[in-house]
Protein backbone atom coordinates (compact mmCIF):
# COMPACT_ATOMS: atom_id res chain seq x y z
CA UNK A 1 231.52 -4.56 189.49
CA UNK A 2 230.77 -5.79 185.90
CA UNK A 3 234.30 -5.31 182.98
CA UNK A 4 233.82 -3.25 180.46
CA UNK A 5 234.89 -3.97 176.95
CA UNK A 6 235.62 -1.16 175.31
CA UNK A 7 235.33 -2.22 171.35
CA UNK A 8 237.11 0.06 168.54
CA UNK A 9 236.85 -0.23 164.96
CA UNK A 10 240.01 0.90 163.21
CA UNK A 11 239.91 1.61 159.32
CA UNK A 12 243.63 1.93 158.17
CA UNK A 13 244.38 3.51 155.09
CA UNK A 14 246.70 1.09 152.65
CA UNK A 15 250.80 1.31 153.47
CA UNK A 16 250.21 2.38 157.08
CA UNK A 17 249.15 -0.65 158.87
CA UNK A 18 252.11 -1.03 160.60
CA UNK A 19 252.13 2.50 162.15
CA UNK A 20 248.72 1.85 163.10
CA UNK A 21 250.12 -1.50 164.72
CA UNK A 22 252.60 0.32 166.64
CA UNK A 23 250.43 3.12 168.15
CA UNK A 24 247.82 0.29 169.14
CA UNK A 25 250.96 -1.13 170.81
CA UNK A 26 252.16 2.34 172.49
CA UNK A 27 248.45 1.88 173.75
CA UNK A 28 248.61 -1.17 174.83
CA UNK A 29 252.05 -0.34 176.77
CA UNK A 30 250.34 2.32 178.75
CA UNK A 31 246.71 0.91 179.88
CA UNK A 32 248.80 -2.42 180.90
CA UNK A 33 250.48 -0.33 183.61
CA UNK A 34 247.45 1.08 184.81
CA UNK A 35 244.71 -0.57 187.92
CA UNK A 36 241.91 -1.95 186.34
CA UNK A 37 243.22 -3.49 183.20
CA UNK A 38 242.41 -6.86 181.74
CA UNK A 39 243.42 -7.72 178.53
CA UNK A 40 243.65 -6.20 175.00
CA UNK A 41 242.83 -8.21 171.83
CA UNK A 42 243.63 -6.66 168.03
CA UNK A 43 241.88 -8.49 164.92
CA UNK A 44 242.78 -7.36 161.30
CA UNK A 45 240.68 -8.39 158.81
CA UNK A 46 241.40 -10.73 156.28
CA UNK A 47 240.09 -8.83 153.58
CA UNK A 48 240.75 -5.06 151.89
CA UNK A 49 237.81 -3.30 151.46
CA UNK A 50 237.18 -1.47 148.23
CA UNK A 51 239.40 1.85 148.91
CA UNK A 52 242.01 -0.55 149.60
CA UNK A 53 241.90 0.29 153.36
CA UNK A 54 242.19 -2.11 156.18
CA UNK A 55 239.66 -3.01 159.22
CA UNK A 56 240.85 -4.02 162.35
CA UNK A 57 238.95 -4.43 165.45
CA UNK A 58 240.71 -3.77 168.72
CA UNK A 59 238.94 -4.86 172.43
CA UNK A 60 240.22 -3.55 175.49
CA UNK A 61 238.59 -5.55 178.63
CA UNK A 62 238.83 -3.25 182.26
CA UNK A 63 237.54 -4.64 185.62
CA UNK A 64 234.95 -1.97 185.57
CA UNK A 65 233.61 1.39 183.82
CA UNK A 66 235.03 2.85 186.76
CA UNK A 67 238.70 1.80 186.27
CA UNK A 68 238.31 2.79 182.90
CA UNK A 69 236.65 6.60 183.33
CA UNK A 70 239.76 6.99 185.62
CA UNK A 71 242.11 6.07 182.73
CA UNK A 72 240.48 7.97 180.41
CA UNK A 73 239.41 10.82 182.67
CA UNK A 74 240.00 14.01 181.14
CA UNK A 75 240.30 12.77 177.84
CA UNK A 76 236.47 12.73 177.63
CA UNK A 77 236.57 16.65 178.11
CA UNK A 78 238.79 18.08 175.58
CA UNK A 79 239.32 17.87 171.44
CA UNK A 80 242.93 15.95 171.60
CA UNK A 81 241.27 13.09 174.15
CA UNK A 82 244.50 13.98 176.11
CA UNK A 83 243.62 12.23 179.96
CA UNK A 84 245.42 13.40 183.07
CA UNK A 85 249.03 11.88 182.30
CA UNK A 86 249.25 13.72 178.50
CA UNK A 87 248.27 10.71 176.64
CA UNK A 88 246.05 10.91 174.07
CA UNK A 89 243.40 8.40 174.53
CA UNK A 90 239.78 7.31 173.57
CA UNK A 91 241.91 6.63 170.20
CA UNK A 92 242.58 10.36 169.73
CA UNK A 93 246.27 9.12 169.14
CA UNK A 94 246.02 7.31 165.90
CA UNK A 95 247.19 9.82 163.51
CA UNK A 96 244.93 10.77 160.32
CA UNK A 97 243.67 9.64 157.89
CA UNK A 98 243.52 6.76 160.06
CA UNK A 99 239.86 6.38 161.90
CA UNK A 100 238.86 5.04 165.23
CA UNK A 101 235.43 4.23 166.25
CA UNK A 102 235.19 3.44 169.82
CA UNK A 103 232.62 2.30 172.05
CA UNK A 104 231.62 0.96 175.22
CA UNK A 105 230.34 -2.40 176.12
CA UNK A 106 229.16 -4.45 179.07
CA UNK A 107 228.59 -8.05 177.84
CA UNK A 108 224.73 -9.28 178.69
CA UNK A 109 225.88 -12.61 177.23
CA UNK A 110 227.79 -15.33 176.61
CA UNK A 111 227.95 -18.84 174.75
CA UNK A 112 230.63 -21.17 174.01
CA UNK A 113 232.73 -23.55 175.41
């Protein structure tokens, strides 16, 4: 089985970074409990853009797609992204006007030390 990174782009409007923090946390909290998960890694940029809103990039590593769909699961299927368990996922818990972007990634390469 090949991880998955699954790679979200978070634009936070100015004054709620920290409740954006938190919910990425709440997140965080959750997938750690469940088979399959790696490792989560949250960036913020170091620069506002021009509406004075904040970027942050957050990657979410699982063992597979797999252990992911099965997080996820029914979250795909309905408006709220609410899986199995009641929790809103596939960033569908970020409140507005915050915005999440999320993909899916397998990594086809890697260089460094």
């Amino acid at each position: 089985m090949q991880q998955l990174s699954v790679i979200n782009t978070i634009s936070v409007p100015a004054g709620m970074e920290q409740q954006a923090e938190q919910v990425r946390q709440q997140y965080v909290d959750y997938f750690s409990a469940q088979a399959g998960f790696v490792s989560s890694t949250l960036y913020k940029s170091i620069t506002r853009q021009n509406d004075d809103s904040m970027q942050y990039v957050n990657i979410v590593v699982w063992a597979s797609y797999e252990h992911f769909a099965a997080v996820v699961s029914k979250g795909f299927a309905n408006s709220d992204g609410e899986n199995n368990d009641g929790m809103r996922v596939l960033g569908s818990g970020f409140p507005a006007p915050i915005v999440v972007s999320p993909g899916q990634y397998h990594v086809i390469a890697s260089n460094g030390l």
